[in-house]
N, C-alpha and C. Protein backbone atom coordinates (compact mmCIF):
# COMPACT_ATOMS: atom_id res chain seq x y z
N UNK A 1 109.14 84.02 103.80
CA UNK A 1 107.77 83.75 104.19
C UNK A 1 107.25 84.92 105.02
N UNK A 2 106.06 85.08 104.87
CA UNK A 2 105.79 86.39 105.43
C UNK A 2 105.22 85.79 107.33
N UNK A 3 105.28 87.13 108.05
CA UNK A 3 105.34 86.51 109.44
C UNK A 3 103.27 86.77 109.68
N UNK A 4 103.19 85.54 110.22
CA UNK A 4 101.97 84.90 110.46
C UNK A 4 101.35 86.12 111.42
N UNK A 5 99.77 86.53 110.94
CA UNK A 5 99.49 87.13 112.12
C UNK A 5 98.91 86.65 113.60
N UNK A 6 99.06 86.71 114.37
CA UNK A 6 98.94 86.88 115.69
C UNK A 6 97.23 86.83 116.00
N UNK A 7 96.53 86.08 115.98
CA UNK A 7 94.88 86.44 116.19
C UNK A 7 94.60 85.36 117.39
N UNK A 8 93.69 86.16 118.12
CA UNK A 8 93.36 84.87 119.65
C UNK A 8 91.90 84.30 119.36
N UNK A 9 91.92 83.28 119.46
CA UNK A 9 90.66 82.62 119.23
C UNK A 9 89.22 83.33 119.17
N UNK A 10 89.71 84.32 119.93
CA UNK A 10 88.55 85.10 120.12
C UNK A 10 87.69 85.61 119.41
N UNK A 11 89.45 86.84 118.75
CA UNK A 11 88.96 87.04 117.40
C UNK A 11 88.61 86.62 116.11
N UNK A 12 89.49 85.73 116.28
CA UNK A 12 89.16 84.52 115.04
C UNK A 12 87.13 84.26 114.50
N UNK A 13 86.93 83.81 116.28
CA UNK A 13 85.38 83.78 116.65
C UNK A 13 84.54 84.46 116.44
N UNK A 14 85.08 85.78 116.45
CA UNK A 14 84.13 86.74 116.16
C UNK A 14 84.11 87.03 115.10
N UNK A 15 85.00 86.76 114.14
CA UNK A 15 85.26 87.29 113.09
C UNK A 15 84.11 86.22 111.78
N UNK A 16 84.03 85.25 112.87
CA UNK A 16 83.54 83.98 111.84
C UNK A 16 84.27 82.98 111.65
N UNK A 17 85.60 82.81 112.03
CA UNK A 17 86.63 82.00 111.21
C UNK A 17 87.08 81.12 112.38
N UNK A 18 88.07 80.18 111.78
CA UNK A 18 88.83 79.11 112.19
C UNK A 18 90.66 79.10 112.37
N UNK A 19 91.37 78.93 113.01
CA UNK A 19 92.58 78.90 112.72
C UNK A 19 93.31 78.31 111.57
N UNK A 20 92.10 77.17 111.07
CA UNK A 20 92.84 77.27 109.44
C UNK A 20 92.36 77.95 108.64
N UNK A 21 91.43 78.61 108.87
CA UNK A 21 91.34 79.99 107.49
C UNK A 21 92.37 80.78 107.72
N UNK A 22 92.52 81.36 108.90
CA UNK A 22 94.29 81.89 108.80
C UNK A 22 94.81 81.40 108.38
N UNK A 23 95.51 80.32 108.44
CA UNK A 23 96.27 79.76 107.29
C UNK A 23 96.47 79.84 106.10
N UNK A 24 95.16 79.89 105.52
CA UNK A 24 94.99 79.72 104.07
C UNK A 24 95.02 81.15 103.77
N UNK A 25 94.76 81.85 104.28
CA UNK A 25 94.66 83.64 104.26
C UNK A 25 96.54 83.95 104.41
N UNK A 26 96.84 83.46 105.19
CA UNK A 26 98.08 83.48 105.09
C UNK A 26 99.09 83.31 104.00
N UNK A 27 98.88 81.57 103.23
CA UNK A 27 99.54 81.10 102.68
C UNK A 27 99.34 81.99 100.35
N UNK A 28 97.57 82.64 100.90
CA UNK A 28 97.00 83.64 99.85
C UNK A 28 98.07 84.91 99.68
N UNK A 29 98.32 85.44 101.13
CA UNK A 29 99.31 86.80 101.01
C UNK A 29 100.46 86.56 100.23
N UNK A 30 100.85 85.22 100.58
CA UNK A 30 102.08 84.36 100.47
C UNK A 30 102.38 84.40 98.28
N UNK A 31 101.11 83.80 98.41
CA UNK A 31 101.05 83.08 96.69
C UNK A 31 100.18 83.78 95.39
N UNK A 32 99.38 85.00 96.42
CA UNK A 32 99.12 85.89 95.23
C UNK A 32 97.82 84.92 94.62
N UNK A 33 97.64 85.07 93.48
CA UNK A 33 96.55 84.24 92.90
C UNK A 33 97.42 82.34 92.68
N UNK A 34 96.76 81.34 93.12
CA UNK A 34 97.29 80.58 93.39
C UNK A 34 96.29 78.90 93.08
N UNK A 35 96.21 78.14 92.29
CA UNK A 35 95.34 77.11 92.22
C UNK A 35 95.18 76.58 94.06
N UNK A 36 93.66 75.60 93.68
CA UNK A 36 93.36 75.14 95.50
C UNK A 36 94.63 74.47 95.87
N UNK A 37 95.51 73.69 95.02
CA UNK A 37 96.17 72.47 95.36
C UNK A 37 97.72 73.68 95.64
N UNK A 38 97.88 74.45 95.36
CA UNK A 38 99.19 75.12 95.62
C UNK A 38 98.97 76.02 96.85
N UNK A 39 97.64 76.18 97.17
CA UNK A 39 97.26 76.47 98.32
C UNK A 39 97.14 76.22 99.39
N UNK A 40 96.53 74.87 98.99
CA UNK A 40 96.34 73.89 100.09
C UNK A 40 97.85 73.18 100.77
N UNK A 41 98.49 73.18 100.12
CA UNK A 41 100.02 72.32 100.11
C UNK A 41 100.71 74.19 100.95
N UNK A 42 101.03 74.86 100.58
CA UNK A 42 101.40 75.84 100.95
C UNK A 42 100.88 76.37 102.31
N UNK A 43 99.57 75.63 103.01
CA UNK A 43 99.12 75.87 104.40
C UNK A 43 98.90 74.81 105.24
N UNK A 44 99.64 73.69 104.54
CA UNK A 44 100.21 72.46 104.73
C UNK A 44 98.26 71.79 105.39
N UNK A 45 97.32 72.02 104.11
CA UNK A 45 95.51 71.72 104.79
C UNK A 45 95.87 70.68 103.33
N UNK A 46 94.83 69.51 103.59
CA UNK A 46 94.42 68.54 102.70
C UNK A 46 93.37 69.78 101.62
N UNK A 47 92.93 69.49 100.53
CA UNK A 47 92.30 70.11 99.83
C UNK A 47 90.85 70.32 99.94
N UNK A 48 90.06 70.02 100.60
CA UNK A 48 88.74 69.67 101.10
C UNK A 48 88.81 70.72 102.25
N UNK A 49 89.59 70.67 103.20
CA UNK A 49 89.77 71.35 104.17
C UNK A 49 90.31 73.58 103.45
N UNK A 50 90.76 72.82 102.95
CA UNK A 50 91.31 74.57 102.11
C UNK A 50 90.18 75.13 101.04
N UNK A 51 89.58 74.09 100.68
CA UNK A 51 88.58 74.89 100.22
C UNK A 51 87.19 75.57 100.77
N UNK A 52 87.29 74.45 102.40
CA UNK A 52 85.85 75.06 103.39
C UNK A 52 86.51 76.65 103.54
N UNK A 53 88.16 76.81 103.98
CA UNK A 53 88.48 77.75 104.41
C UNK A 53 88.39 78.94 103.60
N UNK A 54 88.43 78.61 102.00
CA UNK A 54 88.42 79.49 101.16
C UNK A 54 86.87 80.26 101.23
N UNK A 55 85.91 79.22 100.91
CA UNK A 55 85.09 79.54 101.17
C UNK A 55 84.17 80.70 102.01
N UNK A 56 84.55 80.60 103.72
CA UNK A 56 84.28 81.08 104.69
C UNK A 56 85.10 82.65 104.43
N UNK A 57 86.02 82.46 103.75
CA UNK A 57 86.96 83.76 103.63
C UNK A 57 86.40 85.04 102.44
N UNK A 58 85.28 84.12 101.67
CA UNK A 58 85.11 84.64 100.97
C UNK A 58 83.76 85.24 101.37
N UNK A 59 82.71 84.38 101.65
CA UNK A 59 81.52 84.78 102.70
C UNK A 59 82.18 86.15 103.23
N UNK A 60 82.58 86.47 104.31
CA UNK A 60 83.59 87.39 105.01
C UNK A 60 83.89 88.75 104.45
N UNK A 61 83.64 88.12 102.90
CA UNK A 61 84.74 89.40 101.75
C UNK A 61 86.29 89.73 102.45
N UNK A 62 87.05 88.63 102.67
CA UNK A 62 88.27 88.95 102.93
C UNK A 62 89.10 88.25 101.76
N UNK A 63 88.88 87.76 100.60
CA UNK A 63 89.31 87.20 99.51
C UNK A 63 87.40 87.03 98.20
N UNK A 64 88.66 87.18 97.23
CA UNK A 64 87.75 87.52 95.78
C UNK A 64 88.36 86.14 94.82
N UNK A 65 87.06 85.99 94.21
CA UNK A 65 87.48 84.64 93.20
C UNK A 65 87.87 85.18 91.51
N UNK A 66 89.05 84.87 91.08
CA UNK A 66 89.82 85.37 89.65
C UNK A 66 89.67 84.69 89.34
N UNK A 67 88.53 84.98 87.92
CA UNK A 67 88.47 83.49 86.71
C UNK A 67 90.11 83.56 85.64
C-alpha cells in the first residue's frame, strides 16, 4: 500500500478539499483506473460519499475521467 500523504487541514482547505478526498486520491494512486465501487471500498467511503470526493478532485484537475 502506498504511504498516505501527510496534509494539515489547512492545506487540505486551501486547496478546496476534504480529508476524504485524500483518501480517494489516495486509494486512485493505489488502483490506477478503477470502477466508483472498487474505489470507494478501497478508501473504505460508502459510494455517494466517493463520488462527491471524486468529483471535487476533478473540479481541482487533480484526476481525469477514462471512458
Amino acid at each position: 500500500m502506498p504511504k498516505i500523504p501527510k496534509l494539515s487541514a489547512e492545506t487540505l482547505n486551501l486547496l478546496g478539499l476534504k480529508e476524504k478526498d485524500l483518501k480517494v486520491y489516495t486509494a486512485l494512486l493505489k488502483l490506477g483506473t478503477a470502477p466508483l465501487r472498487r474505489i470507494a471500498e478501497e478508501a473504505s467511503l460508502n459510494r455517494g460519499t466517493a463520488y462527491d470526493a471524486l468529483k471535487r478532485l476533478l473540479d481541482v484537475g487533480l484526476i481525469s475521467y477514462v471512458n
